[in-house]
N, C-alpha and C. Protein backbone atom coordinates (compact mmCIF):
# COMPACT_ATOMS: atom_id res chain seq x y z
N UNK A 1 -9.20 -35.08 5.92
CA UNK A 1 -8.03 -35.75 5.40
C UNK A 1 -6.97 -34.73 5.00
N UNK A 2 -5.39 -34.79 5.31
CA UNK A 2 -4.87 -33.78 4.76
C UNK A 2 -4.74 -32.92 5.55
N UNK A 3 -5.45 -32.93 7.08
CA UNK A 3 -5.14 -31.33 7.61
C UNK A 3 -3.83 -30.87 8.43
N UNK A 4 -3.70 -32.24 8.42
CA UNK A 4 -2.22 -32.35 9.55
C UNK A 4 -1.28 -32.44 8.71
N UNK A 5 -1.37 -31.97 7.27
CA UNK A 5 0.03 -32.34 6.12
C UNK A 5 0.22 -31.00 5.97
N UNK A 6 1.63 -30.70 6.25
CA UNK A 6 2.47 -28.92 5.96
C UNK A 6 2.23 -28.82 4.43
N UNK A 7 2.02 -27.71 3.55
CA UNK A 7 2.30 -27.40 2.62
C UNK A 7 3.29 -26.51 2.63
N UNK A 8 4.00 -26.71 1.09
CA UNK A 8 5.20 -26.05 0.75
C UNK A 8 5.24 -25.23 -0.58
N UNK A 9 5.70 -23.98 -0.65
CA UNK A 9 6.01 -23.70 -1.50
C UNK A 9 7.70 -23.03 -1.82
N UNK A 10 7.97 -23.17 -2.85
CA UNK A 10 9.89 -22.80 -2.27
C UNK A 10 9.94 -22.24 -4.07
N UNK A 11 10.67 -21.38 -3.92
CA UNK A 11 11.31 -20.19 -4.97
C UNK A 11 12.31 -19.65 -5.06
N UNK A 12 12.91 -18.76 -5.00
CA UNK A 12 14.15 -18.23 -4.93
C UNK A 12 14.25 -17.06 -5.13
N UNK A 13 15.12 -16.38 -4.17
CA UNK A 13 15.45 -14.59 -4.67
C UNK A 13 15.93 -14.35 -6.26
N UNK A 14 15.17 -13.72 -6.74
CA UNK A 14 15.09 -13.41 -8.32
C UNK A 14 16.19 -12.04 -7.89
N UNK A 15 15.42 -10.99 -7.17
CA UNK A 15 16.53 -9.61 -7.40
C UNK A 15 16.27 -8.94 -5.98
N UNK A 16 17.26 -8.01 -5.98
CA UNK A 16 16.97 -6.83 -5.38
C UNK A 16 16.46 -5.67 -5.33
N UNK A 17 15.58 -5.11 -4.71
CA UNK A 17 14.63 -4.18 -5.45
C UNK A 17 15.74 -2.86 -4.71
N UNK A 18 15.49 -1.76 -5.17
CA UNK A 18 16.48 -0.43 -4.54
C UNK A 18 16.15 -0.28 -3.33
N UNK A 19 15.32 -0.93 -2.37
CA UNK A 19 14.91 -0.26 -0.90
C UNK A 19 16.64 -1.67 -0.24
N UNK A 20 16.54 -2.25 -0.80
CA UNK A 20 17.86 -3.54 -0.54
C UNK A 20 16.79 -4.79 -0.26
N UNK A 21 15.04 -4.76 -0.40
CA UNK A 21 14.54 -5.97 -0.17
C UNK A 21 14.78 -7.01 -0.98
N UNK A 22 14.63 -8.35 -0.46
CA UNK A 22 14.56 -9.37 -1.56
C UNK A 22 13.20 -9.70 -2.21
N UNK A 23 13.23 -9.68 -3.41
CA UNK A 23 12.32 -10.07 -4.66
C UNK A 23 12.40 -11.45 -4.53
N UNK A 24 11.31 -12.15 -4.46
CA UNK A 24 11.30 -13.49 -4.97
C UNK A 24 10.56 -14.00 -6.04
N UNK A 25 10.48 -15.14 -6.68
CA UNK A 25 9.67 -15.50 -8.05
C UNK A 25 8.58 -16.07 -7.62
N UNK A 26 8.25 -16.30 -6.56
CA UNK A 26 6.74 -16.45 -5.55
C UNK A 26 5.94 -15.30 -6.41
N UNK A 27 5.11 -15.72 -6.83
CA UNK A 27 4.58 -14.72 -6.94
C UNK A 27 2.69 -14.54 -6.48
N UNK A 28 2.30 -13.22 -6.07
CA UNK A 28 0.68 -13.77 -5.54
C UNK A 28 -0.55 -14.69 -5.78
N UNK A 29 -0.19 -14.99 -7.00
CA UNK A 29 -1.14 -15.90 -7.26
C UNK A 29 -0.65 -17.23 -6.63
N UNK A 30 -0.03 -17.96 -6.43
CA UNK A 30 0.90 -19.11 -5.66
C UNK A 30 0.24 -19.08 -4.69
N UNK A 31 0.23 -17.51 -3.67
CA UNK A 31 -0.10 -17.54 -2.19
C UNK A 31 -1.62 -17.08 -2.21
N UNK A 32 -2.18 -17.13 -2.93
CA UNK A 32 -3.52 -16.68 -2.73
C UNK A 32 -4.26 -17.93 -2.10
N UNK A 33 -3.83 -19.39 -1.49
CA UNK A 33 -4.44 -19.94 -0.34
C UNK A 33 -3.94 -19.79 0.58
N UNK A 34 -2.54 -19.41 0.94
CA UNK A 34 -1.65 -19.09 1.86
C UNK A 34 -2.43 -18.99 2.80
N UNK A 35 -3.07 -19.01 4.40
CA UNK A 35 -2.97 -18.47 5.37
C UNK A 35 -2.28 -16.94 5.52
N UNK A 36 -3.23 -15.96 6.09
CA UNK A 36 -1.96 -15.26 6.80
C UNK A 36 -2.17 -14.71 8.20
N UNK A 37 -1.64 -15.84 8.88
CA UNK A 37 -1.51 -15.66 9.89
C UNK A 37 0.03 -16.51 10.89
N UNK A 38 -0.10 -16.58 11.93
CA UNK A 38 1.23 -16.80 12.40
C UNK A 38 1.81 -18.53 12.07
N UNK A 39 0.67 -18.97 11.70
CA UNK A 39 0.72 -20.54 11.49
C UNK A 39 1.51 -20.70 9.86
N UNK A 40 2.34 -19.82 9.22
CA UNK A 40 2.81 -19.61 8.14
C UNK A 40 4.34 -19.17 8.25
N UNK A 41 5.53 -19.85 8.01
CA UNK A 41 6.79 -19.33 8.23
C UNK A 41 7.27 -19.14 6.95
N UNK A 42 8.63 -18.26 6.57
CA UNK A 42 8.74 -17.47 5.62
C UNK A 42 10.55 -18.28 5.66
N UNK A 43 11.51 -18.72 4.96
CA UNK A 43 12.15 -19.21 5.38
C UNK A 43 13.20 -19.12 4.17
N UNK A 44 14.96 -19.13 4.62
CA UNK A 44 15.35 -18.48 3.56
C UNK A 44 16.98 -18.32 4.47
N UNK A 45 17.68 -19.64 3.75
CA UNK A 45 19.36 -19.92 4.82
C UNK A 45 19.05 -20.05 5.92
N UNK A 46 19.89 -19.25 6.55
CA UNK A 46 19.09 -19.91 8.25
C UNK A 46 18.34 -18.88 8.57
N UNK A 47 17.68 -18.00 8.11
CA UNK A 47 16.74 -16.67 8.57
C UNK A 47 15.19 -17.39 8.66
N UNK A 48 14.39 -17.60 9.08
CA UNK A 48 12.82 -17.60 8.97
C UNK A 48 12.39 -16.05 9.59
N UNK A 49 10.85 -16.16 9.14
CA UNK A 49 9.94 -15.11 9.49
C UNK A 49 8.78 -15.16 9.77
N UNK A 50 7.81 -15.10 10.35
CA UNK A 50 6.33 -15.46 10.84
C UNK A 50 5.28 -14.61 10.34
N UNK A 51 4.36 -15.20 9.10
CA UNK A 51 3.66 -15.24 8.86
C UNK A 51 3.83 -13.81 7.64
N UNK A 52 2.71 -13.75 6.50
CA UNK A 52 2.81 -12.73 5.27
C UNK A 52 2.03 -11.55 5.32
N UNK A 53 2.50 -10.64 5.19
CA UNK A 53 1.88 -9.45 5.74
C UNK A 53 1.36 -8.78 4.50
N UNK A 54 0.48 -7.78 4.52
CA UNK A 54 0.28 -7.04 3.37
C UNK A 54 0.99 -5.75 3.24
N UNK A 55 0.91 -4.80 2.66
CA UNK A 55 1.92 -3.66 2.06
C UNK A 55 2.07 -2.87 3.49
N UNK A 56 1.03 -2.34 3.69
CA UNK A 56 0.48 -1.22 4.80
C UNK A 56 0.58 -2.04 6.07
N UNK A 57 1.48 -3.13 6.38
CA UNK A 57 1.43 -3.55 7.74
C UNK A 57 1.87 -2.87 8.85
N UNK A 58 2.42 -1.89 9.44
CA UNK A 58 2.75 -1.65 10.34
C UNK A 58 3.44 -2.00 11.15
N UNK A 59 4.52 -3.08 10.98
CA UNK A 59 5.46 -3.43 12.22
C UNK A 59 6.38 -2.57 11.91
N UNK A 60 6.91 -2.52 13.12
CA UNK A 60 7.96 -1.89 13.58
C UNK A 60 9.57 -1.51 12.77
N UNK A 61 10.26 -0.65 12.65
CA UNK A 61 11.62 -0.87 12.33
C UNK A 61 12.43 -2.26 12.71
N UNK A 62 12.84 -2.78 12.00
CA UNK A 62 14.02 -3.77 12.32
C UNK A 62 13.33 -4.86 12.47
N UNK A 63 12.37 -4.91 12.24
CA UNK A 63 11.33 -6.47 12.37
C UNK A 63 11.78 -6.62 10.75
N UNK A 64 12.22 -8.37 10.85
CA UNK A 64 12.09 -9.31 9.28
C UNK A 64 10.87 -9.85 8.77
N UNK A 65 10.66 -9.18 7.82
CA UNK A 65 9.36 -9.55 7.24
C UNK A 65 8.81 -9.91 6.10
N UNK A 66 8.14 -10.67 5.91
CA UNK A 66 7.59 -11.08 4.36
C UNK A 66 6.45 -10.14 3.77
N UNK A 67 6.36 -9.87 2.84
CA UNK A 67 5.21 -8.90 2.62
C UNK A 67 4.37 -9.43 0.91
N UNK A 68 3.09 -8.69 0.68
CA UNK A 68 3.04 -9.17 -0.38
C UNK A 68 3.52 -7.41 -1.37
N UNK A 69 4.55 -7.64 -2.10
CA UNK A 69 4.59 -6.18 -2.72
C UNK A 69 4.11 -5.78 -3.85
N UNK A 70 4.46 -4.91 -4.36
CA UNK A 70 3.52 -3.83 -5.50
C UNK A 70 4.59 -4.82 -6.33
N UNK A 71 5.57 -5.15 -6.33
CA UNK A 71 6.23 -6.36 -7.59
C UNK A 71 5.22 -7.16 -7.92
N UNK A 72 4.31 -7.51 -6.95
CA UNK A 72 3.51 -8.70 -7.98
C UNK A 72 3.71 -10.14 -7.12
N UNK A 73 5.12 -9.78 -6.61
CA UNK A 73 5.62 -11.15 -6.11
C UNK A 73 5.58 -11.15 -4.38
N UNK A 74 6.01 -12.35 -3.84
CA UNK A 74 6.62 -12.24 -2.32
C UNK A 74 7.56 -11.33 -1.70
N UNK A 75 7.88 -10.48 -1.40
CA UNK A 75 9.17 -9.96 -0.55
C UNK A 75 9.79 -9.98 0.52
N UNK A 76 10.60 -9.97 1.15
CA UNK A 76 11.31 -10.10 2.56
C UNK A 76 12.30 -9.02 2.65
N UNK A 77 12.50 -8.46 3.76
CA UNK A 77 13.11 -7.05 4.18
C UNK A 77 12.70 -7.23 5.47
N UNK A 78 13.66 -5.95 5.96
CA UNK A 78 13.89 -5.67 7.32
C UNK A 78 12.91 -4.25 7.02
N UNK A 79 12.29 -3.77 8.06
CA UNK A 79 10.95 -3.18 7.74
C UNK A 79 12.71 -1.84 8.17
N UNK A 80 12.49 -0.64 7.61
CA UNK A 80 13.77 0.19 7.71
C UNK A 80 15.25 0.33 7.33
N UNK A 81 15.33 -0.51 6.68
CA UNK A 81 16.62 -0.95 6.67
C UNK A 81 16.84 -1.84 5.02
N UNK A 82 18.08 -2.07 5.05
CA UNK A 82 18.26 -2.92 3.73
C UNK A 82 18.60 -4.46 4.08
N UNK A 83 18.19 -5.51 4.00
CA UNK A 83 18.17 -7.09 4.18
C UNK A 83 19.41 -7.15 2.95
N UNK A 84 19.61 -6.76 2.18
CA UNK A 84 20.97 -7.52 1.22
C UNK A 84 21.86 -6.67 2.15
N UNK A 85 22.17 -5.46 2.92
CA UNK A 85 23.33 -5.32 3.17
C UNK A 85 23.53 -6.22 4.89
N UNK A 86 22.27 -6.06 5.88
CA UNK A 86 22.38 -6.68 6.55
C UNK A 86 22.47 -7.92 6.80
N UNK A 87 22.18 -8.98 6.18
CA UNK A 87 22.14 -10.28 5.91
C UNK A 87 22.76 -10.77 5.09
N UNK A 88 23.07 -10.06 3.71
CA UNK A 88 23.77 -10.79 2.70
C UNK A 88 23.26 -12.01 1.83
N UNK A 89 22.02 -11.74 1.73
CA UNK A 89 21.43 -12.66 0.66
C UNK A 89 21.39 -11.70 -0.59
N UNK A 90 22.01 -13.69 -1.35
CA UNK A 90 22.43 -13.15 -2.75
C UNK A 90 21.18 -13.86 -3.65
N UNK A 91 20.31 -13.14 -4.87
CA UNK A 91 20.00 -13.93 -5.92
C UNK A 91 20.30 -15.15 -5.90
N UNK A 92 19.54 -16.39 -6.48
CA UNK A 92 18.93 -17.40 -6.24
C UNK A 92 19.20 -18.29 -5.11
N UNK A 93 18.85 -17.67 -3.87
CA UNK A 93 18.78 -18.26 -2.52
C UNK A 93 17.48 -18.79 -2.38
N UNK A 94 17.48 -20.05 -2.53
CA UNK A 94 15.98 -20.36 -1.62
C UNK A 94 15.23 -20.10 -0.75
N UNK A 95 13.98 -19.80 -1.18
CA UNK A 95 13.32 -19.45 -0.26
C UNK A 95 11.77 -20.67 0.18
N UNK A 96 11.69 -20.45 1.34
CA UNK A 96 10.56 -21.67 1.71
C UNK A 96 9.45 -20.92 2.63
N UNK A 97 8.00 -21.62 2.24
CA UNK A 97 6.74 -20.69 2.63
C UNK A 97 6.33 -21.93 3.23
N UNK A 98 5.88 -22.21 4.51
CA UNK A 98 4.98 -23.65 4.79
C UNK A 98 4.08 -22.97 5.93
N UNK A 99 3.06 -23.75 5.72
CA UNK A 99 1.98 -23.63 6.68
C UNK A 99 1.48 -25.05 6.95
């Protein structure tokens, strides 16, 4: 029962951390049933992202990504780069996690 129903969780960019990632108020305990795998989108204005990665993931430069960070909380960044200057997300932008 229930398996075919999306779950949601939705938060908002709290800050910017100095690398230019976004901080959100997600924080790990929330996602500790999360899935992580590709069946999980990361979602946030019109940007999404596929699936939550851990610190040490390894993708590539310029890939958008969710991560879980040493904040405690959710993050999203461009793996190289700064996501507030490239994108322009400001503090309390919604953000949406469904699987």
């Amino acid at each position: 029962m229930g398996e075919n129903v999306a779950s949601t969780i939705e938060g908002k960019v709290a800050s910017i951390n100095g690398a230019g990632d976004l901080v959100t108020d997600i924080d790990s305990a929330k996602l500790s049933d999360v899935p992580r795998d590709q069946s999980v989108s990361v979602s946030f204005g019109p940007h999404e992202t596929i699936g939550i990665h851990e610190k040490n993931h390894g993708e590539p430069d310029s890939t958008l990504i969710a991560i879980l960070g040493d904040s405690g909380f959710l993050e999203i960044g461009i793996v190289g780069m700064s996501i507030n200057e490239m994108l322009g997300i400001d503090v309390g932008t919604t953000i949406t996690v469904k699987w």
